[in-house]
Every structure is written in structure tokens, then in C-alpha cells.
N, C-alpha and C. Protein backbone atom coordinates (compact mmCIF):
# COMPACT_ATOMS: atom_id res chain seq x y z
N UNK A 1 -21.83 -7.91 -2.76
CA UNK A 1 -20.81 -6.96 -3.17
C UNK A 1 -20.98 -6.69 -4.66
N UNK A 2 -20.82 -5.27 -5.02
CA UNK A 2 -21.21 -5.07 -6.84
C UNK A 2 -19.93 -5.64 -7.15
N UNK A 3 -20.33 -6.24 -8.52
CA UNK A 3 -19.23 -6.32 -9.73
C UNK A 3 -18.06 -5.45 -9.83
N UNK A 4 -18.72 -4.33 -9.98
CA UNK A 4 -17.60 -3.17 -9.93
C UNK A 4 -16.31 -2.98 -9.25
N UNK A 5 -16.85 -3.00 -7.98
CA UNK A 5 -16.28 -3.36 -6.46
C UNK A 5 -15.36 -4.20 -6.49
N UNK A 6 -15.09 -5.53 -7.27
CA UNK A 6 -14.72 -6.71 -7.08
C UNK A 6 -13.77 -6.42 -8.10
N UNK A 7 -14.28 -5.62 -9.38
CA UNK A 7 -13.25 -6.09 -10.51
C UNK A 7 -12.17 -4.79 -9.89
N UNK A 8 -12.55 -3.57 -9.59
CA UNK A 8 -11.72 -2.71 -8.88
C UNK A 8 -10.85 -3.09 -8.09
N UNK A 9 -10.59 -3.92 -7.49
CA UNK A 9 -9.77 -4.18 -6.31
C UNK A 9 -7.97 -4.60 -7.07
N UNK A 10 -7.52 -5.07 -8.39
CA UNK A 10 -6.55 -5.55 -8.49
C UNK A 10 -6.28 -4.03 -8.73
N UNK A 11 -7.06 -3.31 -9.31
CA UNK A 11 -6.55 -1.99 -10.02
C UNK A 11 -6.23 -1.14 -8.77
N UNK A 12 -6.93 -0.88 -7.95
CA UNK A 12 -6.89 -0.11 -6.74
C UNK A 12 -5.36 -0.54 -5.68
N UNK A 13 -5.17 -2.08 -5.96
CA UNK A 13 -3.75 -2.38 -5.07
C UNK A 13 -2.79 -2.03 -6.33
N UNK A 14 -2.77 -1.72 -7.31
CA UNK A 14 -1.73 -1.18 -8.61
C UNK A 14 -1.59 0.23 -8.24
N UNK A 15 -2.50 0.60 -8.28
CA UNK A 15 -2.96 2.22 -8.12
C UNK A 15 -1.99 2.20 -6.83
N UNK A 16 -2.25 1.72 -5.49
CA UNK A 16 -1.58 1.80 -4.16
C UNK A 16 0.07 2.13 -4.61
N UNK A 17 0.39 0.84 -5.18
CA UNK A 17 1.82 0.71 -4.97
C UNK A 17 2.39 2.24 -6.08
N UNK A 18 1.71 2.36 -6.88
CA UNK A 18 2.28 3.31 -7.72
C UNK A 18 2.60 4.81 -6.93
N UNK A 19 1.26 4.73 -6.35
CA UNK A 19 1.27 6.14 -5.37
C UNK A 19 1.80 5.86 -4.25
N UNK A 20 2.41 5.10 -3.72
CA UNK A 20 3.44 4.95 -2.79
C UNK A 20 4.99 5.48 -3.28
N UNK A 21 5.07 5.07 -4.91
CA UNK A 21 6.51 5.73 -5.10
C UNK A 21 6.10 6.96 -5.67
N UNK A 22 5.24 7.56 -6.17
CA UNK A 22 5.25 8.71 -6.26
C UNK A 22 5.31 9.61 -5.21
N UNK A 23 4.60 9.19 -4.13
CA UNK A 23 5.16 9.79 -2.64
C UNK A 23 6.10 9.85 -1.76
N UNK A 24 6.88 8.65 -2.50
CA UNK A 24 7.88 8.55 -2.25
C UNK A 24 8.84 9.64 -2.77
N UNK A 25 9.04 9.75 -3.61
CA UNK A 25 10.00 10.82 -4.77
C UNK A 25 9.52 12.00 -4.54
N UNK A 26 8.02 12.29 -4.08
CA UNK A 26 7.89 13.70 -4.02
C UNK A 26 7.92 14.42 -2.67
N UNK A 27 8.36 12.63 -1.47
CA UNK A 27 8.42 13.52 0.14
C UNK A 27 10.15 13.59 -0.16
N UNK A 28 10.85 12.86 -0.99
CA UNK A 28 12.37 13.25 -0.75
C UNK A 28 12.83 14.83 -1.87
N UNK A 29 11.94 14.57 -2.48
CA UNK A 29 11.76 16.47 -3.34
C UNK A 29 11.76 17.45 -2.35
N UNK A 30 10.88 17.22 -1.74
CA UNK A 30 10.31 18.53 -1.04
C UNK A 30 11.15 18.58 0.30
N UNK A 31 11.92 17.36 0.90
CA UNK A 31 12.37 17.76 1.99
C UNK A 31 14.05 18.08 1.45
N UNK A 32 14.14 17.57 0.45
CA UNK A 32 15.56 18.58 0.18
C UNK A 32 15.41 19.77 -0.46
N UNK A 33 14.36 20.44 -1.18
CA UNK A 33 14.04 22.03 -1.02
C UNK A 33 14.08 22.52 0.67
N UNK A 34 13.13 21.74 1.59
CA UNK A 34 13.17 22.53 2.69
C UNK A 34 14.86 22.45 3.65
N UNK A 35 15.33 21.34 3.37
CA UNK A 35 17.17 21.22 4.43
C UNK A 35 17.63 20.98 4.00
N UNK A 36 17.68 21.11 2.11
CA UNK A 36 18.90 21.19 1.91
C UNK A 36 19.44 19.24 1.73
N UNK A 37 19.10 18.48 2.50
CA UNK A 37 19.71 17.46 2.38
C UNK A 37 18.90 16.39 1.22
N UNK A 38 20.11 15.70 1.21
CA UNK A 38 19.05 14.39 0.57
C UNK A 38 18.14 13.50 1.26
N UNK A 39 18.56 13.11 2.58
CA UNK A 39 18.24 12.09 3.47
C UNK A 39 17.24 12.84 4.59
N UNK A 40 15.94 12.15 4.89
CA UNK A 40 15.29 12.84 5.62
C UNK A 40 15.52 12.07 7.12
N UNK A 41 15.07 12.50 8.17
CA UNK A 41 15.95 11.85 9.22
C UNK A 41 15.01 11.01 10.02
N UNK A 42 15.42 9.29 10.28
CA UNK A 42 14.67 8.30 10.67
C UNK A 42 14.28 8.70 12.43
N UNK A 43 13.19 8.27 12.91
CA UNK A 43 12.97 8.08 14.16
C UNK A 43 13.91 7.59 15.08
N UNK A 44 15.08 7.04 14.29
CA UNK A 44 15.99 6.65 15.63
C UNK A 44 17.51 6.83 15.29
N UNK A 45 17.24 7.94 14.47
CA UNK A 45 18.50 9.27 13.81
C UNK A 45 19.06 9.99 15.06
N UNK A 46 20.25 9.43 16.37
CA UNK A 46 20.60 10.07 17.56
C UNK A 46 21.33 11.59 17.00
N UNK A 47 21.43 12.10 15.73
CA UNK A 47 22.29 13.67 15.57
C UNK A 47 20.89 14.26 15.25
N UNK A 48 19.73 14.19 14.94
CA UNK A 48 18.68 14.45 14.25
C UNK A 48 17.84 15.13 16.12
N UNK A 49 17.15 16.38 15.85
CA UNK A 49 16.38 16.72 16.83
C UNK A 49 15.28 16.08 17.04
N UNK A 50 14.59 16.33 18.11
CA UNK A 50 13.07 15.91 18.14
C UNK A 50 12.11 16.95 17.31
N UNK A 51 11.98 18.30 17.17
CA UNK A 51 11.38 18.84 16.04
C UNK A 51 11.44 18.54 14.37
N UNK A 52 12.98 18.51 14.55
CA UNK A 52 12.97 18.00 12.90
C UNK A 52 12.73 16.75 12.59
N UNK A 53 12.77 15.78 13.26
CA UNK A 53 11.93 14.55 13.19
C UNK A 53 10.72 14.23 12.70
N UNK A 54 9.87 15.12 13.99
CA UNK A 54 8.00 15.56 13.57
C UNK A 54 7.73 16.05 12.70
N UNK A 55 8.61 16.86 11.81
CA UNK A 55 8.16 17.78 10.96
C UNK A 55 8.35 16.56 9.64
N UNK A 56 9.44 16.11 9.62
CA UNK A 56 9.95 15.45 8.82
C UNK A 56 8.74 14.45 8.66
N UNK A 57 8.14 13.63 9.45
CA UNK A 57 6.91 12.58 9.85
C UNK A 57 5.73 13.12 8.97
N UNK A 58 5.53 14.20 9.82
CA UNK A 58 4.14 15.36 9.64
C UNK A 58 4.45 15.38 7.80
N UNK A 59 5.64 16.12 7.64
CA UNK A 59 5.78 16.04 6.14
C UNK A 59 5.01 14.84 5.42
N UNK A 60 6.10 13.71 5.40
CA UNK A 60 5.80 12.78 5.25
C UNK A 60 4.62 12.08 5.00
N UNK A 61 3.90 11.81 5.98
CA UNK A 61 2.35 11.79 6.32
C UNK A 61 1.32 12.64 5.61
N UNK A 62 1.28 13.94 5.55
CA UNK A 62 0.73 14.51 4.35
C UNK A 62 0.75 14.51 3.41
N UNK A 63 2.03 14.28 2.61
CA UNK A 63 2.28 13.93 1.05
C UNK A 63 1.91 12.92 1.25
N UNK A 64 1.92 11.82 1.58
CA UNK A 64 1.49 10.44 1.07
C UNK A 64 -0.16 10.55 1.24
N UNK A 65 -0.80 11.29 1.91
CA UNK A 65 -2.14 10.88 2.15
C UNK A 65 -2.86 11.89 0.82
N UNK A 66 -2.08 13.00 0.74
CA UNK A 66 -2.47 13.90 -0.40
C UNK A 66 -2.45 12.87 -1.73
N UNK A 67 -1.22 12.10 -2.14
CA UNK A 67 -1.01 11.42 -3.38
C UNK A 67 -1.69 10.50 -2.97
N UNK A 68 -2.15 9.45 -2.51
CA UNK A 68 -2.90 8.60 -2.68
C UNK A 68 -4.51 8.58 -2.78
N UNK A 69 -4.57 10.03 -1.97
CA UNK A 69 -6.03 10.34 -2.31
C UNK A 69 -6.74 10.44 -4.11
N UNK A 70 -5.37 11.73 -4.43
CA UNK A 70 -5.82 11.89 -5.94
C UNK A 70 -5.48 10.74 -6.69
N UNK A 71 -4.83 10.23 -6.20
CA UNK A 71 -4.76 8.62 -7.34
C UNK A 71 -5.78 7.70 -7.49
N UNK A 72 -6.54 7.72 -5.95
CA UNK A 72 -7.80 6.78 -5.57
C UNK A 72 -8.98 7.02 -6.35
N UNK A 73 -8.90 8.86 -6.37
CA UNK A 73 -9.91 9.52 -7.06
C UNK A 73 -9.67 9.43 -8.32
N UNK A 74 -8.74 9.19 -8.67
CA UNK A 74 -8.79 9.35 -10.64
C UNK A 74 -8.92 8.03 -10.77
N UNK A 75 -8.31 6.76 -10.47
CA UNK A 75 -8.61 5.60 -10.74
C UNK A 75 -10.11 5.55 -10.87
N UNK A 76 -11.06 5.54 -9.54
CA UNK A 76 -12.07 5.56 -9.75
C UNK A 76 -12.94 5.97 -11.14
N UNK A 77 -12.90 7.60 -10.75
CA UNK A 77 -13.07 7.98 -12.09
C UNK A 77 -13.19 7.51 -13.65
N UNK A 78 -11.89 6.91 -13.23
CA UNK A 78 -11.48 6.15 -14.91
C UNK A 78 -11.72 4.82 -14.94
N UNK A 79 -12.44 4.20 -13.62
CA UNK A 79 -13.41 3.09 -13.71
C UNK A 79 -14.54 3.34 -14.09
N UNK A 80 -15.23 4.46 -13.38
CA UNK A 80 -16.53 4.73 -14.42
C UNK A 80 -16.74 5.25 -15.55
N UNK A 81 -15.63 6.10 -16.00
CA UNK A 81 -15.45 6.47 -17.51
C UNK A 81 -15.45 4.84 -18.22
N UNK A 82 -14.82 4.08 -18.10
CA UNK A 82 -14.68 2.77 -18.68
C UNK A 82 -16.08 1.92 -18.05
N UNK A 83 -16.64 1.67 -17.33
CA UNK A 83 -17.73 0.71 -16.89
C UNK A 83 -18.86 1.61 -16.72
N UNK A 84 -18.71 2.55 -16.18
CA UNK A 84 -20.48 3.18 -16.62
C UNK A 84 -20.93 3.23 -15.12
N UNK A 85 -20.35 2.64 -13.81
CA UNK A 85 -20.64 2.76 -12.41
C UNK A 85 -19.15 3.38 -11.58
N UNK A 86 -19.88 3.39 -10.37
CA UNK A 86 -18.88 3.76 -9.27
C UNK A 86 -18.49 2.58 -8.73
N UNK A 87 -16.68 2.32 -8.79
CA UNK A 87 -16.52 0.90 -8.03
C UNK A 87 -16.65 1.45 -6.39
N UNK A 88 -16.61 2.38 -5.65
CA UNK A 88 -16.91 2.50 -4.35
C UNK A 88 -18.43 1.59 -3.67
């Protein structure tokens, strides 16, 4: 396993948790632009439809995979700006 690889890993679970609350804050942004509410509605929400559920999920699921991507990618990045390799 490279060096790189190895020293990357505390930074990459920092990186995780950070972009977890940023996805966090930016799936409850965007779903109170789209309904209006604050609260997005849990899987076992009985006043909540089955469409607005999925959508709510689907939402969900995309913002987080969008923010953690670009976070993965700039960390990186700014591992090899600083070390001179790719920790991948």
C-alpha cells in the first residue's frame, strides 16, 4: 500500500464527517425551498405520501453523493498539492 494512501486515510474520514453535515444543511435548504417545510418526511411518516417520500430519499441521496464527491476530490487534490502524489 503507498505512503500516501495510508497517511490519507485520517484526512479522508475528517473530510467524510464534514461532508456529511454539509449535506446535511444543504438537503434541509433545498427541501424547504421545494415544500415549504422545515422537516423532510421520514420513511415511516403515516401523514407523508409514498411519492413525497421518494422524492424526498431521491433528494436526499443525490445531495449527499454530489457533496461528498467534491469534497473527496478537493481533499485529494490538496494532498497532492501538499505531497507531490495521488493518495488514490
Amino acid at each position: 500500500m503507498k505512503v500516501s494512501k495510508v497517511a490519507y486515510k485520517p484526512v479522508g474520514l475528517a473530510l467524510g464527517a464534514v461532508s456529511g453535515m454539509i449535506a446535511g444543511m444543504a438537503f434541509k435548504q433545498a427541501w424547504k425551498a421545494i415544500e415549504g417545510e422545515g422537516d423532510a418526511p421520514s420513511a415511516t411518516d403515516e401523514d407523508r405520501s409514498w411519492p413525497e417520500i421518494l422524492i424526498a430519499a431521491g433528494l436526499q441521496g443525490a445531495i449527499f453523493a454530489v457533496v461528498k464527491a467534491a469534497v473527496d476530490r478537493s481533499g485529494a487534490a490538496a494532498t497532492r498539492r501538499v505531497t507531490g502524489t495521488w493518495p488514490g
